[in-house]
Protein backbone atom coordinates (compact mmCIF):
# COMPACT_ATOMS: atom_id res chain seq x y z
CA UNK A 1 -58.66 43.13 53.00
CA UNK A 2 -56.32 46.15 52.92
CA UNK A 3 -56.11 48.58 56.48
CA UNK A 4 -55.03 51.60 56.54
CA UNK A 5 -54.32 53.85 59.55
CA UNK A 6 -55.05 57.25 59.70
CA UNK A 7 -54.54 60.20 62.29
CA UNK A 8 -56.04 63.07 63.23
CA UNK A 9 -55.36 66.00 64.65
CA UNK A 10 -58.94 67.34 65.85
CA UNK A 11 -57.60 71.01 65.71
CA UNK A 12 -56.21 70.30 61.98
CA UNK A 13 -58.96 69.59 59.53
CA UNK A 14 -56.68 69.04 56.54
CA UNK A 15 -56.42 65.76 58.66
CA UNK A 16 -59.24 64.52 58.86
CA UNK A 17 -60.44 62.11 56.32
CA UNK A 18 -62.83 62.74 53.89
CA UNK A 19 -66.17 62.03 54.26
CA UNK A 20 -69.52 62.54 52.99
CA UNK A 21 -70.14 65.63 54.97
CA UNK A 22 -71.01 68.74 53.40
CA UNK A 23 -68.77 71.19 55.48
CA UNK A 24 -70.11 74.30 54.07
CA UNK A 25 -73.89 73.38 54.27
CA UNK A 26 -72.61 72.67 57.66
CA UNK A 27 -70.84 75.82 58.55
CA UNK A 28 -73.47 77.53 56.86
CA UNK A 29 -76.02 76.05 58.90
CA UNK A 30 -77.84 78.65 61.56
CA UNK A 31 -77.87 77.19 65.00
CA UNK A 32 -81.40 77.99 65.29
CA UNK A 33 -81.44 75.04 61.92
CA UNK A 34 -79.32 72.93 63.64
CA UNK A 35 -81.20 73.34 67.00
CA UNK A 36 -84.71 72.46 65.11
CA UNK A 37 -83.04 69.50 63.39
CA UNK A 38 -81.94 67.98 66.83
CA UNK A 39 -85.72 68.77 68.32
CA UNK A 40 -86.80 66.87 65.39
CA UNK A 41 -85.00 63.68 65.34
CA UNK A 42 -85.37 63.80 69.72
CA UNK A 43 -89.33 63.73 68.55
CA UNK A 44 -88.54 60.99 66.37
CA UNK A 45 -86.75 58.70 68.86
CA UNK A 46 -89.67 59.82 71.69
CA UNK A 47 -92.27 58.58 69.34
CA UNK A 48 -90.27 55.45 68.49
CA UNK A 49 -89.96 54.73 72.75
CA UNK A 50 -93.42 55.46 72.36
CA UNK A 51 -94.25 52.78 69.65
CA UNK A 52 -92.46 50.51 71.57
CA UNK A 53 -93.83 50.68 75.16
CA UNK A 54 -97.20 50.81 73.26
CA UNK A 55 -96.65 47.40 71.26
CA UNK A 56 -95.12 45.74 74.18
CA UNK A 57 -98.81 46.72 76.12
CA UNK A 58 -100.77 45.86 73.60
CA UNK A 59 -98.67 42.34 73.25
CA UNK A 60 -99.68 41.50 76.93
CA UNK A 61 -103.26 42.05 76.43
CA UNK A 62 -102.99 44.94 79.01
CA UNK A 63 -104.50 48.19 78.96
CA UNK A 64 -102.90 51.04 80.38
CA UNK A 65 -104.20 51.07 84.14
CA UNK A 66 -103.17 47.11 84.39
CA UNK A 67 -99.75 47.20 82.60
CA UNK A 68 -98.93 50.11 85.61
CA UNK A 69 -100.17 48.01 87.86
CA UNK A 70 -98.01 45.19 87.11
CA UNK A 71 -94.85 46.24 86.71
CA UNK A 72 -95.38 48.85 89.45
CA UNK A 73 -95.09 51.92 87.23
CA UNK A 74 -97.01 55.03 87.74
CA UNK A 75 -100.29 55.20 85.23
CA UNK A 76 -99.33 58.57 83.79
CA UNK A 77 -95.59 57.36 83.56
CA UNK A 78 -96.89 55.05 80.94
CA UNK A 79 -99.11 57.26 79.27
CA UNK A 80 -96.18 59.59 78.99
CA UNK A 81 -94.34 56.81 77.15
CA UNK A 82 -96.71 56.23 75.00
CA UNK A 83 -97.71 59.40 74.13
CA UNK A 84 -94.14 60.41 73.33
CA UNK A 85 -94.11 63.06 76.07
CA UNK A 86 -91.13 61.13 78.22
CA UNK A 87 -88.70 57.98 77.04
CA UNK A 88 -88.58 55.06 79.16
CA UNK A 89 -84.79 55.19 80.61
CA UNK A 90 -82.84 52.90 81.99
CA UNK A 91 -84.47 49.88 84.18
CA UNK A 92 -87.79 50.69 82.34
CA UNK A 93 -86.13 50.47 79.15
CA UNK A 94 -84.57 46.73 80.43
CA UNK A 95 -88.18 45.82 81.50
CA UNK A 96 -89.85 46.76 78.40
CA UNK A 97 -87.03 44.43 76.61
CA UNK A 98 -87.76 41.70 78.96
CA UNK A 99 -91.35 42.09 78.53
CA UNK A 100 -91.00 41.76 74.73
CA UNK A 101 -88.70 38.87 74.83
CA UNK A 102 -90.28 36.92 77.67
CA UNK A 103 -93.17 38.48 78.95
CA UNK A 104 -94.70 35.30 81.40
CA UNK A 105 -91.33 35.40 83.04
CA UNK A 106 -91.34 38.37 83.22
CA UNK A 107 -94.64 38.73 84.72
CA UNK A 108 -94.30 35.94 86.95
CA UNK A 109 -91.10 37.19 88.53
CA UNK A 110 -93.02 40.67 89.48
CA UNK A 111 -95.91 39.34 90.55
CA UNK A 112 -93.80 36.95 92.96
């Protein structure tokens, strides 16, 4: 396989490489577009935390009152999850992996 190194200047773009970016769609692209395109895909990822935290439930044989209850999470914390209102973050996201992967372990260590 063949490498080849390439630099950049950020403040040059006859530097940069080419791509498959469409630079005048781009620059002609109203920030109110570009602001409705990022609310769009954040929806998307919300609702795809909320899929998640909803299959991971529903995997445990849980409804929503007992999953808070057992891993000591506030019941409209998880309805926000799975209702796409918030994303779990940080240690909820690692206990919602956990869950997935191993979920008596899991269990067993927060109920100990």
């Amino acid at each position: 396989m063949k490498k080849t190194s390439v630099t950049v200047d950020p403040l040059r773009p006859e530097t940069w490489p080419a791509g498959r970016c469409n630079t005048e769609m781009l620059d002609a692209a109203a920030d109110v577009d570009i602001a409705k395109h990022q609310a769009e895909d954040d929806k998307e990822a919300y609702m795809a935390a909320a899929r998640y935290a909803r299959r991971v439930r529903k995997r445990l044989g849980l409804t929503q009152r007992e999953f808070s209850q057992r891993i000591d999470v506030p019941l409209d914390t998880i309805r926000n999850w799975e209702q796409g209102k918030r994303e779990p973050a940080g240690p909820a996201k690692a206990l919602l992996k956990i869950l997935a992967k191993n979920p008596e372990i899991a269990l067993s260590a927060l109920d100990g």
